[in-house]
PDB file of N, CA and C in Angstrom:
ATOM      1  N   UNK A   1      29.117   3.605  50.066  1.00  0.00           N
ATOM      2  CA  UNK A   1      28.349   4.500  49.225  1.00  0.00           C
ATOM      3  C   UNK A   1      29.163   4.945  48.019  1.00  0.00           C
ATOM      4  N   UNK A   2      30.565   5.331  48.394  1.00  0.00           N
ATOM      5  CA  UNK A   2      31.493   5.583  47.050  1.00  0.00           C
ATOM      6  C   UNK A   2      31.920   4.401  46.483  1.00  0.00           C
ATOM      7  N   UNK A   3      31.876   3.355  46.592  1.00  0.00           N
ATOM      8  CA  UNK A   3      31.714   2.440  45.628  1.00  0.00           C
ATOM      9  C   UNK A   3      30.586   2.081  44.683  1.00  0.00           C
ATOM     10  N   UNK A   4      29.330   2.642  45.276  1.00  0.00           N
ATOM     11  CA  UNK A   4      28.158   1.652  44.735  1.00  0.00           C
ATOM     12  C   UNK A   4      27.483   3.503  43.728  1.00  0.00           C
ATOM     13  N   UNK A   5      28.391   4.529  44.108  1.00  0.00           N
ATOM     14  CA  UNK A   5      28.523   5.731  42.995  1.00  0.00           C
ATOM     15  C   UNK A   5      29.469   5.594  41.726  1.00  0.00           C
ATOM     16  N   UNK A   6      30.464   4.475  42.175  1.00  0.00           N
ATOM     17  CA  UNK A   6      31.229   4.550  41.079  1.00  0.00           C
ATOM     18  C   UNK A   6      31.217   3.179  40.109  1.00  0.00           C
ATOM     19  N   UNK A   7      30.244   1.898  40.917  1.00  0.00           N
ATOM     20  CA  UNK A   7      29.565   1.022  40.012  1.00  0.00           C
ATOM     21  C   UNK A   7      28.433   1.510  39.199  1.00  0.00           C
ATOM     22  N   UNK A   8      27.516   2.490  39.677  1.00  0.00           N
ATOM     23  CA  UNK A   8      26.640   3.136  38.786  1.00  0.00           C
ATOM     24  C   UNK A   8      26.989   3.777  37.804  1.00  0.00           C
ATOM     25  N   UNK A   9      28.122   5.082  38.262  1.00  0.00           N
ATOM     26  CA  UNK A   9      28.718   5.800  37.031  1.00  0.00           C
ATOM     27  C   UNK A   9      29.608   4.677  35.550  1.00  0.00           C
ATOM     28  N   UNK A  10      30.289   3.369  36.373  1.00  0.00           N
ATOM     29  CA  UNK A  10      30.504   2.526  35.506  1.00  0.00           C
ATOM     30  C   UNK A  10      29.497   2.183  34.511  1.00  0.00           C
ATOM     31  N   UNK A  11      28.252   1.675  35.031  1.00  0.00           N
ATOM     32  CA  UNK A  11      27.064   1.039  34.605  1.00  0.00           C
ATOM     33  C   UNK A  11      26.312   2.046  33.341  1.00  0.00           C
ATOM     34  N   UNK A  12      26.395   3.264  33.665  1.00  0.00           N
ATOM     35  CA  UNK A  12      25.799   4.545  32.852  1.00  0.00           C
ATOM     36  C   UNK A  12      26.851   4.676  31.665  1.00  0.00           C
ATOM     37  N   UNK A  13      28.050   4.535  31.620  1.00  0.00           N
ATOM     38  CA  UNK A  13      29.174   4.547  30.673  1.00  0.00           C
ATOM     39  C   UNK A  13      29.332   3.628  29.615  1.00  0.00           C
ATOM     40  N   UNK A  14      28.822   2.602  30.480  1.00  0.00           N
ATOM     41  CA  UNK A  14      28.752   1.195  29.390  1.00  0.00           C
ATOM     42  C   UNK A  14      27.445   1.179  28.578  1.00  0.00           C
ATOM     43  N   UNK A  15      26.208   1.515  29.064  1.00  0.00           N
ATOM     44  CA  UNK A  15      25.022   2.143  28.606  1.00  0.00           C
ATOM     45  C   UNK A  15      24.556   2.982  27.760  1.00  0.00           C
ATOM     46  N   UNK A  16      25.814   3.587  27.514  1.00  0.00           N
ATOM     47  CA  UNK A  16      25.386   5.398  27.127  1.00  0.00           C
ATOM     48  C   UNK A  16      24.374   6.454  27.968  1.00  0.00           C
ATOM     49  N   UNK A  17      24.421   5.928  29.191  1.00  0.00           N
ATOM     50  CA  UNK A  17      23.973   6.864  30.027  1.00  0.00           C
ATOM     51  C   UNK A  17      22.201   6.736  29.790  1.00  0.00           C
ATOM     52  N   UNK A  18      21.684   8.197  30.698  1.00  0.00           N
ATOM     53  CA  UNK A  18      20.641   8.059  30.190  1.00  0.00           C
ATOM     54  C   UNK A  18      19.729   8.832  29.074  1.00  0.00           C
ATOM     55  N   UNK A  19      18.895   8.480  28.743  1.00  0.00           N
ATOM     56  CA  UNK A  19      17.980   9.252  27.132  1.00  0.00           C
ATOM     57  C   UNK A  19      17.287  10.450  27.551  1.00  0.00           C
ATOM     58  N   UNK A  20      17.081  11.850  27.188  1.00  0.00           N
ATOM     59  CA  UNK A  20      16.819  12.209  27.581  1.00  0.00           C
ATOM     60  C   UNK A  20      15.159  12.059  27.486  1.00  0.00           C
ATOM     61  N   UNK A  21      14.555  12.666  28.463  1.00  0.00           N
ATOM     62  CA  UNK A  21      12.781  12.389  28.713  1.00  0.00           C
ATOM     63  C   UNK A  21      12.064  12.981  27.501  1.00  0.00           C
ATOM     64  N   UNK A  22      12.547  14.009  26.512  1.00  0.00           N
ATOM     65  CA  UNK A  22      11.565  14.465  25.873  1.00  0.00           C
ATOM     66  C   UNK A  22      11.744  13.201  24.168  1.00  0.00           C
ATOM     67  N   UNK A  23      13.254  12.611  24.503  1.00  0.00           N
ATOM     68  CA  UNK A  23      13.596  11.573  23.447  1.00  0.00           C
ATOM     69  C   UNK A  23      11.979  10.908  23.587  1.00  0.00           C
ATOM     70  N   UNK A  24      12.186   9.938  24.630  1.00  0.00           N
ATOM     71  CA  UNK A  24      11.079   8.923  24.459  1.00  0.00           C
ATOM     72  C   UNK A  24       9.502   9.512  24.612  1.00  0.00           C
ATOM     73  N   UNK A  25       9.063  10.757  24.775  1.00  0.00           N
ATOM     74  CA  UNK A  25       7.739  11.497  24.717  1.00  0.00           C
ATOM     75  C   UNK A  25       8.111  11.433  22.989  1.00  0.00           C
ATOM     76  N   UNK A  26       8.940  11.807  22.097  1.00  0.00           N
ATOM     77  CA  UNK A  26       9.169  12.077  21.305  1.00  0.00           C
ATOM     78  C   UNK A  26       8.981  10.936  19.848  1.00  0.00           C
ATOM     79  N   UNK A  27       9.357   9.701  20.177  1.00  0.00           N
ATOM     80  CA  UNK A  27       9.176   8.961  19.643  1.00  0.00           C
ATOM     81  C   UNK A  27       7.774   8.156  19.749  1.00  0.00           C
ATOM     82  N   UNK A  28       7.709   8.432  20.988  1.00  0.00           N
ATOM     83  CA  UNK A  28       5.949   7.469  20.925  1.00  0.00           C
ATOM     84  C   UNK A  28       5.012   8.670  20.195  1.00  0.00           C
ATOM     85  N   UNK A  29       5.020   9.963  20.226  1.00  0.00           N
ATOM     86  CA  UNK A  29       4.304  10.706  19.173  1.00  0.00           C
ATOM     87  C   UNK A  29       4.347  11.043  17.768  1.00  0.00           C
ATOM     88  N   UNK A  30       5.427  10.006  16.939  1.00  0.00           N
ATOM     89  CA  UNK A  30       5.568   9.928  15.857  1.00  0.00           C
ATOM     90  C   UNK A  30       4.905   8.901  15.704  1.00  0.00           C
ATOM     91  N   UNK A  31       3.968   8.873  14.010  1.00  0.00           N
ATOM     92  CA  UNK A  31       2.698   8.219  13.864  1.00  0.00           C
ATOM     93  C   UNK A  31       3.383   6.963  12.826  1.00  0.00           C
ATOM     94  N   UNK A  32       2.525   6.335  13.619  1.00  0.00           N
ATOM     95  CA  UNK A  32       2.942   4.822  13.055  1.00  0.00           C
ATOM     96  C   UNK A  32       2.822   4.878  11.549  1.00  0.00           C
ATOM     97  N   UNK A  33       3.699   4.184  10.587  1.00  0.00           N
ATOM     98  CA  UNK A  33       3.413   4.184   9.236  1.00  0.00           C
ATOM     99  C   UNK A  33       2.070   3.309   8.769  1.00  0.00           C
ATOM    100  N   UNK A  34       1.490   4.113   8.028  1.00  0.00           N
ATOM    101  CA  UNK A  34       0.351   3.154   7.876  1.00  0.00           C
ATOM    102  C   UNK A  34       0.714   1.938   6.965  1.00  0.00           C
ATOM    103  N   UNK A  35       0.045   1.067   7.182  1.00  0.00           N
ATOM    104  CA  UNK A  35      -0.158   0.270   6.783  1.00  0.00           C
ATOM    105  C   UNK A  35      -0.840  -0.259   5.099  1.00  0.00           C
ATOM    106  N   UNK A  36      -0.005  -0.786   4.401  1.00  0.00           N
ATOM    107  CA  UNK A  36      -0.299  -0.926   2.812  1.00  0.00           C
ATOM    108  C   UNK A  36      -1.480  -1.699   3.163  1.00  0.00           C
ATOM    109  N   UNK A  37      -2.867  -1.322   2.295  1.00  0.00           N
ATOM    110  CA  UNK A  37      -3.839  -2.019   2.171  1.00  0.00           C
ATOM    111  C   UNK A  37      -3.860  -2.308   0.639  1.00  0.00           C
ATOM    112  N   UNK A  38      -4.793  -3.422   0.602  1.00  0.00           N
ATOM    113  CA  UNK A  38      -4.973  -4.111  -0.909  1.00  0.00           C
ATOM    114  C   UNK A  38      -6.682  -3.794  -0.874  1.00  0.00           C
ATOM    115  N   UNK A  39      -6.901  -3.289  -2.364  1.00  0.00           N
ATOM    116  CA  UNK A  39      -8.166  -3.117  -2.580  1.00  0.00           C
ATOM    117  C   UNK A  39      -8.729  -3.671  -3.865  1.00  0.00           C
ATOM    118  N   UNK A  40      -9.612  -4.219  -3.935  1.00  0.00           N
ATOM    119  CA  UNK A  40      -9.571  -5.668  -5.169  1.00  0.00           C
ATOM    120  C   UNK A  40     -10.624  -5.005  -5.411  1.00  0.00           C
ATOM    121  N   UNK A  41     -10.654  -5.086  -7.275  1.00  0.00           N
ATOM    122  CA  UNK A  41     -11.455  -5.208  -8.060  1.00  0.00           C
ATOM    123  C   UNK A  41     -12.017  -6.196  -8.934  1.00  0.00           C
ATOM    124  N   UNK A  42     -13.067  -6.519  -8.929  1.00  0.00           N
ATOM    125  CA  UNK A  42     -13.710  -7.638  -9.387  1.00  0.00           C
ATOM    126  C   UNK A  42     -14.425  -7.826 -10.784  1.00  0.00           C
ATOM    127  N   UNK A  43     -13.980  -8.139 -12.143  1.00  0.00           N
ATOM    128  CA  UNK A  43     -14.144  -8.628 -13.195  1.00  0.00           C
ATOM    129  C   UNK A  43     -15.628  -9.398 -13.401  1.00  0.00           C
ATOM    130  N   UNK A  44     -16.561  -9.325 -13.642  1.00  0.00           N
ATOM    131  CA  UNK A  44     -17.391 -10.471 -14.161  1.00  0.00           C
ATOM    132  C   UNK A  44     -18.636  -9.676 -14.491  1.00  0.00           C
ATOM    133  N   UNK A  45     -18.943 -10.802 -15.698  1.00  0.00           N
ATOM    134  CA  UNK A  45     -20.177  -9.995 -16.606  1.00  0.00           C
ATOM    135  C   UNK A  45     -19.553  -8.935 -17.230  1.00  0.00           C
ATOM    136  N   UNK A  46     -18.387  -8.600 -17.970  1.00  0.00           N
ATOM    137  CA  UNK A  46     -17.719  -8.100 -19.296  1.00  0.00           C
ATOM    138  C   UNK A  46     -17.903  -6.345 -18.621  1.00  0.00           C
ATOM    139  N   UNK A  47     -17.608  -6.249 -16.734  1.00  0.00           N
ATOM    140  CA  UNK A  47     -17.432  -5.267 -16.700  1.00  0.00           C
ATOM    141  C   UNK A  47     -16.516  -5.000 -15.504  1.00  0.00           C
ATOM    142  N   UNK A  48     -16.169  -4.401 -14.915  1.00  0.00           N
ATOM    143  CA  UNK A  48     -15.072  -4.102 -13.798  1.00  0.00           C
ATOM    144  C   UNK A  48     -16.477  -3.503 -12.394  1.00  0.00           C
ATOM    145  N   UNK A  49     -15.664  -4.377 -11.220  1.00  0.00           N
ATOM    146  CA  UNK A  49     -16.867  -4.499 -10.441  1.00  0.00           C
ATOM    147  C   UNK A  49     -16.557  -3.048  -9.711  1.00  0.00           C
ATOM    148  N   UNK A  50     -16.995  -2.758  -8.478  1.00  0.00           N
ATOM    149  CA  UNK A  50     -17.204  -1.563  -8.154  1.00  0.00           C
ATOM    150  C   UNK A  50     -15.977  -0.713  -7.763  1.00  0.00           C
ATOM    151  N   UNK A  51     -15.868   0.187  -8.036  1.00  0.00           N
ATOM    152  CA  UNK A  51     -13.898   1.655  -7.932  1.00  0.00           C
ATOM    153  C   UNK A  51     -13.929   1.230  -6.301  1.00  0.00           C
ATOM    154  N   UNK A  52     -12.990   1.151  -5.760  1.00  0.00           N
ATOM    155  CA  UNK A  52     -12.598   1.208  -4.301  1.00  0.00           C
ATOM    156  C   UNK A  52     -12.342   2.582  -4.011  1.00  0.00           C
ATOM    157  N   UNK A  53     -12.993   3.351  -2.776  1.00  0.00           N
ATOM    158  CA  UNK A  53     -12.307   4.363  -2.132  1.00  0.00           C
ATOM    159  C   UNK A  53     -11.355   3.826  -1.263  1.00  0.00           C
ATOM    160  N   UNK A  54     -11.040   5.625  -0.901  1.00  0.00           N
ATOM    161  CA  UNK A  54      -9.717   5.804   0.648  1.00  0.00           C
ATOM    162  C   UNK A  54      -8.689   5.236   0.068  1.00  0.00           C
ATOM    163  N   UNK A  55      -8.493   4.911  -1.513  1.00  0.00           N
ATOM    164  CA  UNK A  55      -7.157   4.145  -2.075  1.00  0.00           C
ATOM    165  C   UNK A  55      -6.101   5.882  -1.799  1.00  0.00           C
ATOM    166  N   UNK A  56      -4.835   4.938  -1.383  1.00  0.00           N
ATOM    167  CA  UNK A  56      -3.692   6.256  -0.916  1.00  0.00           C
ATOM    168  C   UNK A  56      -2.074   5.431  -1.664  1.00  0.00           C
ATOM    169  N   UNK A  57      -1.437   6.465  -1.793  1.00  0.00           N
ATOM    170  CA  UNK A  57      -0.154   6.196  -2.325  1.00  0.00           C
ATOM    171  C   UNK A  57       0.084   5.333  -1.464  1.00  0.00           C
ATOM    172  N   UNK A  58       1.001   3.977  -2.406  1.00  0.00           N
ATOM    173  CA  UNK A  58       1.162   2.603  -1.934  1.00  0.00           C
ATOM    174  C   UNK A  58       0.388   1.432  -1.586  1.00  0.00           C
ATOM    175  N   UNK A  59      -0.912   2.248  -1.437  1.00  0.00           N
ATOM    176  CA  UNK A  59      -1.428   0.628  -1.464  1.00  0.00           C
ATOM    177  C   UNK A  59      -1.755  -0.202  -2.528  1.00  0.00           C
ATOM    178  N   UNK A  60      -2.141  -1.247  -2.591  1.00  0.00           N
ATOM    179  CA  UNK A  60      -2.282  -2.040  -3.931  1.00  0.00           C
ATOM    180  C   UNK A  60      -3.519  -2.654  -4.732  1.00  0.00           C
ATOM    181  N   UNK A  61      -3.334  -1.899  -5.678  1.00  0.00           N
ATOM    182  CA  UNK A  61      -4.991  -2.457  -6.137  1.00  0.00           C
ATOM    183  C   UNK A  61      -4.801  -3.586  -7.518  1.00  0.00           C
ATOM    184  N   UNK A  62      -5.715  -4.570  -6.751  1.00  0.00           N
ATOM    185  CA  UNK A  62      -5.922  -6.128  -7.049  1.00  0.00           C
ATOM    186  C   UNK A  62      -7.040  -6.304  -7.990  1.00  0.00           C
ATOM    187  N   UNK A  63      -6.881  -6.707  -9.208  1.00  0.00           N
ATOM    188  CA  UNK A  63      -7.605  -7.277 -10.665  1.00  0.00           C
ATOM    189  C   UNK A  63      -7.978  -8.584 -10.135  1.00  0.00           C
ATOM    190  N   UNK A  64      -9.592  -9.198 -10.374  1.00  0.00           N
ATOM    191  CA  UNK A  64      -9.912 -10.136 -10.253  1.00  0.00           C
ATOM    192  C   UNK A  64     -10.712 -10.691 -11.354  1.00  0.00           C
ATOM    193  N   UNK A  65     -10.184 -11.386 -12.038  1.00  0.00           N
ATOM    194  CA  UNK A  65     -10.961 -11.930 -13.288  1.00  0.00           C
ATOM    195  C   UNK A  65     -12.041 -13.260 -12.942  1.00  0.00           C
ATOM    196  N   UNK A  66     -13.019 -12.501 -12.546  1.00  0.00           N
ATOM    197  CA  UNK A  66     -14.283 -14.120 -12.586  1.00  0.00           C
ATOM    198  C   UNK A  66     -15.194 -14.492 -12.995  1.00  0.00           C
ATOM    199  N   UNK A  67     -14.829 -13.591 -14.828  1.00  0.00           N
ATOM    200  CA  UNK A  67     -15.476 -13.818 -16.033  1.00  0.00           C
ATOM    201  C   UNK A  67     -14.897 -15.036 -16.829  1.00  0.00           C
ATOM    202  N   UNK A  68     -15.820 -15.636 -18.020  1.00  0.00           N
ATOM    203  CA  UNK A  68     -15.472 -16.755 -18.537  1.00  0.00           C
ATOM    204  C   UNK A  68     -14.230 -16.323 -19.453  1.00  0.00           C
ATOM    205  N   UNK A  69     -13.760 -14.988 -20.109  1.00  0.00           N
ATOM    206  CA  UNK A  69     -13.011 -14.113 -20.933  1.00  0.00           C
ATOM    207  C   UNK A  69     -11.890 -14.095 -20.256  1.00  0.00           C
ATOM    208  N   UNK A  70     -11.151 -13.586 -21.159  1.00  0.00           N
ATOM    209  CA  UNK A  70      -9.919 -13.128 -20.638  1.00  0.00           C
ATOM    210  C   UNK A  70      -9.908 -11.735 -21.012  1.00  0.00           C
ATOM    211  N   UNK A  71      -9.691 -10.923 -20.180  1.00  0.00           N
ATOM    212  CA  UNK A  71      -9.826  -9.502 -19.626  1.00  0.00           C
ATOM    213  C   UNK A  71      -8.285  -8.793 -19.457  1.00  0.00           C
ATOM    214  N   UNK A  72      -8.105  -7.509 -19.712  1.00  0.00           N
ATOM    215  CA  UNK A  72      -6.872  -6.675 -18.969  1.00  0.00           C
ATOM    216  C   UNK A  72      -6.990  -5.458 -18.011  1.00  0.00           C
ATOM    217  N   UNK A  73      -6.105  -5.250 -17.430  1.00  0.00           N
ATOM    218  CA  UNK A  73      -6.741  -3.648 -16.917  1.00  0.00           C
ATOM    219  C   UNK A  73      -5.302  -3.294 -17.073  1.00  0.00           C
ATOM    220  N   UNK A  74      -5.434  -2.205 -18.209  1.00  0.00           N
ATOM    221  CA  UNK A  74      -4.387  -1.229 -19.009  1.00  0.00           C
ATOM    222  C   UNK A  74      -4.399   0.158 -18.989  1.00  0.00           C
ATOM    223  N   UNK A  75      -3.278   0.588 -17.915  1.00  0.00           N
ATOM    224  CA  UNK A  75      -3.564   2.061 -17.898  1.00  0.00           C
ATOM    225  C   UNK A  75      -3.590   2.717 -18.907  1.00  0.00           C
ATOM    226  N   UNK A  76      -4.709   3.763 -18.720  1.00  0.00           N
ATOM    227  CA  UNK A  76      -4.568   4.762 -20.112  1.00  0.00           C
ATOM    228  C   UNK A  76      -3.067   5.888 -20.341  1.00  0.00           C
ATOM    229  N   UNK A  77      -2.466   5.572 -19.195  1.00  0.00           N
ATOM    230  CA  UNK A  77      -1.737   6.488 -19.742  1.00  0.00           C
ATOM    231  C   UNK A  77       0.086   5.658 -20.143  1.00  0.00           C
ATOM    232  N   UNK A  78      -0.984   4.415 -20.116  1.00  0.00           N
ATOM    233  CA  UNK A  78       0.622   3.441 -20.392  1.00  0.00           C
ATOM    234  C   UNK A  78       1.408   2.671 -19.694  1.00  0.00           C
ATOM    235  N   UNK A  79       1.169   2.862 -17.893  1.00  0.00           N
ATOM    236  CA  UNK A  79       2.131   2.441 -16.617  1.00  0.00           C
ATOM    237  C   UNK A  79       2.102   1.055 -16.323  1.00  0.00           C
ATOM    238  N   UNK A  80       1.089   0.545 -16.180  1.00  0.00           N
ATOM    239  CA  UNK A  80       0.300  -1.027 -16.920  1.00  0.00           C
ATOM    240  C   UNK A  80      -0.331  -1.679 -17.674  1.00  0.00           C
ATOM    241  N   UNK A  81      -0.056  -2.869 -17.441  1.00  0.00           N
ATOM    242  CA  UNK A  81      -0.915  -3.562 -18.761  1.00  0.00           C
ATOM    243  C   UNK A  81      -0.783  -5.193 -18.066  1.00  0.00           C
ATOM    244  N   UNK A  82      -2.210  -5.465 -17.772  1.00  0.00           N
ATOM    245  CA  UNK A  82      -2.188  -6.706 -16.889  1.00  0.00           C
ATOM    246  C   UNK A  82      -3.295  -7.675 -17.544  1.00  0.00           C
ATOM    247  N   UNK A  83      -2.464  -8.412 -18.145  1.00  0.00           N
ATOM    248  CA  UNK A  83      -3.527  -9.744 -18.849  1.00  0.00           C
ATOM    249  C   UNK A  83      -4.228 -10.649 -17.495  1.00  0.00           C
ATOM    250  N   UNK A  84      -5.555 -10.763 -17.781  1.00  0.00           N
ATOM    251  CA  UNK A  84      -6.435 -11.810 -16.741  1.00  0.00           C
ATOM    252  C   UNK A  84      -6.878 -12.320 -17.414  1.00  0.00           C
ATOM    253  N   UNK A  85      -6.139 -13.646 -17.399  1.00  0.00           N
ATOM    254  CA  UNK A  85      -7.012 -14.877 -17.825  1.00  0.00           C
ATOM    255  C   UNK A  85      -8.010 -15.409 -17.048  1.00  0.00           C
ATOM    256  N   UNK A  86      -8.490 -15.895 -17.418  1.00  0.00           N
ATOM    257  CA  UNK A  86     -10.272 -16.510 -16.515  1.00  0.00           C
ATOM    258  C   UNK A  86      -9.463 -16.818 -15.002  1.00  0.00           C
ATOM    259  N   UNK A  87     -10.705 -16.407 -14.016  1.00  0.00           N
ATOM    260  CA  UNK A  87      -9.760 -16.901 -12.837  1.00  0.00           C
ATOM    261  C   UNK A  87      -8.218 -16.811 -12.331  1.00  0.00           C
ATOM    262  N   UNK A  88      -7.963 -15.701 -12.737  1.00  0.00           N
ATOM    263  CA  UNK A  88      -6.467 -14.744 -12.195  1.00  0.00           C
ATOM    264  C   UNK A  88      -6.956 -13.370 -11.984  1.00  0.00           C
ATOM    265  N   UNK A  89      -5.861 -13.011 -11.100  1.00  0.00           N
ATOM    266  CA  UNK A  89      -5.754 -11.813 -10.356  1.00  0.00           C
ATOM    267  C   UNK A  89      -4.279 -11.251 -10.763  1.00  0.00           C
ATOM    268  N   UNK A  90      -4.421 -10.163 -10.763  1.00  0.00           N
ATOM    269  CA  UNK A  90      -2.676  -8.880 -11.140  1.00  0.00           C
ATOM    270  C   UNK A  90      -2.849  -8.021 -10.282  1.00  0.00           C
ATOM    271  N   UNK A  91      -1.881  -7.739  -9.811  1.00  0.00           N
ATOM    272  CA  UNK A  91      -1.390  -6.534  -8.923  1.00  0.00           C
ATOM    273  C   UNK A  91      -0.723  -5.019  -9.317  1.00  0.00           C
ATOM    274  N   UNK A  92      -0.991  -4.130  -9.026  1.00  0.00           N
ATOM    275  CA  UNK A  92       0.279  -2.761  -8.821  1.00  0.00           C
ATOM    276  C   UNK A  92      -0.167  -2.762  -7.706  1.00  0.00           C
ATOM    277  N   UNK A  93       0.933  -1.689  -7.281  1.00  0.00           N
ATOM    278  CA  UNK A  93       1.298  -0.882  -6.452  1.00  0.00           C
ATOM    279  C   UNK A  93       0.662   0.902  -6.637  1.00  0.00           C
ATOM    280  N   UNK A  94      -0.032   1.762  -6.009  1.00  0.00           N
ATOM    281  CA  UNK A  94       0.328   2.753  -6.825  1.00  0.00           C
ATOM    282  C   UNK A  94       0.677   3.707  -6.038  1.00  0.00           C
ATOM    283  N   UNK A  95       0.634   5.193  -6.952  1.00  0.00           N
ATOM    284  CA  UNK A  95       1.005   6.248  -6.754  1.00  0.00           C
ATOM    285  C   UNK A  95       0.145   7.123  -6.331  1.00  0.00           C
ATOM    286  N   UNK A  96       0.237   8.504  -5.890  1.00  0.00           N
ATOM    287  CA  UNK A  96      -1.116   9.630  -5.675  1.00  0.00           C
ATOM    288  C   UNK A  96      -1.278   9.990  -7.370  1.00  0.00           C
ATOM    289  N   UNK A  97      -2.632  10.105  -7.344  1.00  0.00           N
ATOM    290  CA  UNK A  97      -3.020  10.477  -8.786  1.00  0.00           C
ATOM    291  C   UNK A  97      -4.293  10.006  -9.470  1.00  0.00           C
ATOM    292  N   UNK A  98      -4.946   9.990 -10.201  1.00  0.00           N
ATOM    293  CA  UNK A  98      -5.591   9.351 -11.249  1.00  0.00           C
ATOM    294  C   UNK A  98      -5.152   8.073 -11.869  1.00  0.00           C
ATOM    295  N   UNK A  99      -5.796   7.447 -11.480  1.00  0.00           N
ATOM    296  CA  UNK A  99      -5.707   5.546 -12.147  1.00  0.00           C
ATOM    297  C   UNK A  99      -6.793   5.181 -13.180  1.00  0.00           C
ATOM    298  N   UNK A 100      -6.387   5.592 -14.561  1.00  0.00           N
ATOM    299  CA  UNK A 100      -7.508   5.378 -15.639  1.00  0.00           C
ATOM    300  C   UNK A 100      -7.121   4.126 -16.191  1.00  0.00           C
ATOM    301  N   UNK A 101      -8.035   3.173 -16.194  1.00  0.00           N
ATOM    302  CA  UNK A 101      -7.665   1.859 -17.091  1.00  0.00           C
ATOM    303  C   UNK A 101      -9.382   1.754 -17.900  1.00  0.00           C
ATOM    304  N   UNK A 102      -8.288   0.885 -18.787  1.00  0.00           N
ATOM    305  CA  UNK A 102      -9.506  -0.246 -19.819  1.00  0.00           C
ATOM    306  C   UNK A 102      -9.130  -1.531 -20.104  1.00  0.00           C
ATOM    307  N   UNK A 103     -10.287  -2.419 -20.851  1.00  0.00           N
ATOM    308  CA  UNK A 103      -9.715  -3.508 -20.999  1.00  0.00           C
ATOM    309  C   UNK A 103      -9.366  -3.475 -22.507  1.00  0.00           C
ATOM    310  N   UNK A 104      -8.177  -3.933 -22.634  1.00  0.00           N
ATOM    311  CA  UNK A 104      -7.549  -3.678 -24.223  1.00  0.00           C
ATOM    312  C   UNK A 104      -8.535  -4.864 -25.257  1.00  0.00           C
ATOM    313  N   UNK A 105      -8.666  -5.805 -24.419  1.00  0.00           N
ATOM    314  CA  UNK A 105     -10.119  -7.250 -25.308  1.00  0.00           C
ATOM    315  C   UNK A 105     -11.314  -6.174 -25.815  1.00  0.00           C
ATOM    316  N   UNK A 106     -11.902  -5.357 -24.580  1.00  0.00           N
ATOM    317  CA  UNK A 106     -13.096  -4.782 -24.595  1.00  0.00           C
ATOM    318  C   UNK A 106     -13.176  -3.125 -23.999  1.00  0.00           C
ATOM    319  N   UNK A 107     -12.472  -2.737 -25.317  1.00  0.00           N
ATOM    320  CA  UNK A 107     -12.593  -0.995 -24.587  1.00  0.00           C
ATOM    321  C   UNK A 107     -13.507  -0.821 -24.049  1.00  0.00           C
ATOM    322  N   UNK A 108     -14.361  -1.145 -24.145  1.00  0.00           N
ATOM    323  CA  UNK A 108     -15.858  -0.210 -23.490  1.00  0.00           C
ATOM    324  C   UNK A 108     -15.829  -0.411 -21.717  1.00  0.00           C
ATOM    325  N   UNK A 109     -14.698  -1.227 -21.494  1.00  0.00           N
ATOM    326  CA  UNK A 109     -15.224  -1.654 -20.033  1.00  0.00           C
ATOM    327  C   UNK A 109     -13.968  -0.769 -19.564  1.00  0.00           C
ATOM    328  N   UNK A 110     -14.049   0.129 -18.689  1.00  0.00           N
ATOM    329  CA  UNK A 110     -13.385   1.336 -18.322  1.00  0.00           C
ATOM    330  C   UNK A 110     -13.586   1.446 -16.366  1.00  0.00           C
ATOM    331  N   UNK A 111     -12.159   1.855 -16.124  1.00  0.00           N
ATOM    332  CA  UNK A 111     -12.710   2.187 -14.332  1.00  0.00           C
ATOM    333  C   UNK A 111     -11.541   3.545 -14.258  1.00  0.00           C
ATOM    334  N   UNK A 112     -11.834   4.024 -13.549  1.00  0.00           N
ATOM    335  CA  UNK A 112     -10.791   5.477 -12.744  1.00  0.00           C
ATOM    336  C   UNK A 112     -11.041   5.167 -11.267  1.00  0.00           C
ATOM    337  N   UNK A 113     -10.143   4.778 -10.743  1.00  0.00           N
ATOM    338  CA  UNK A 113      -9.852   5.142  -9.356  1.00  0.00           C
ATOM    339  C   UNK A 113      -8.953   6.491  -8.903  1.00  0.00           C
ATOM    340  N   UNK A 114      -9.194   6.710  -7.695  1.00  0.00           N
ATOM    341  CA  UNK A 114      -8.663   7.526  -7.264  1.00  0.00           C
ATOM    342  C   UNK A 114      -7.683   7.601  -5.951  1.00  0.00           C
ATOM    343  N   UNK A 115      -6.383   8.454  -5.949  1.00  0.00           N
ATOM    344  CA  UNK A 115      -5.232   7.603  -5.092  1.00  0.00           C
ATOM    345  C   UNK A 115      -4.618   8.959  -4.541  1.00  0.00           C
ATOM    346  N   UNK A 116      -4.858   9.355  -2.966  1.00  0.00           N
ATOM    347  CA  UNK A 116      -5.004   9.952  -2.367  1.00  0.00           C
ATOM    348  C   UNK A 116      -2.977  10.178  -1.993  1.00  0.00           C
TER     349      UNK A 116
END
């Protein structure tokens, strides 16, 4: 018996012993990072297709050009500026805030998303 106490106490030493119980309650109740979603916007007929909700800091919103034109979506306040040629797509990343763009070809075509 005092051997197979002092192979265990060996065994716990080499281990770092054990964790305490509220460690691992502790970690499984920290919330998984969510997950970056991509939310695409769609170009055609000389206008920007419909604003995506539930957009949140970091996820990425996707320009889809599948007009015969070549199109941009240029923030108004300067942060991008994404040329779409016929049949291309551009990416950001964004931030929490207001996302005002236009297309620099065709001011009139305008979107604001919103980024939680």
């Amino acid at each position: 018996m005092l051997r197979m106490t002092i192979l265990f106490a060996s065994l716990l030493a080499l281990t770092g012993g054990f964790a305490p119980a509220n460690a691992a309650t502790a970690a499984k109740q920290q919330p998984a990072a969510q997950a970056q979603r991509v939310h695409v916007i769609v170009i055609d007929q000389m206008q920007y297709g419909p604003m995506p909700t539930g957009v949140r800091a970091g996820d990425i919103i996707e320009w889809t050009n599948h007009d015969i034109l070549e199109h941009s979506a240029t923030a108004r306040d300067g942060q991008f500026d994404i040329d779409l040629k016929p049949d291309t797509s551009g990416r950001i990343t964004v931030t929490a805030g207001t996302l005002a763009f236009f297309c620099k070809f065709h001011p009139t075509m305008t979107g604001t998303v919103v980024v939680k």
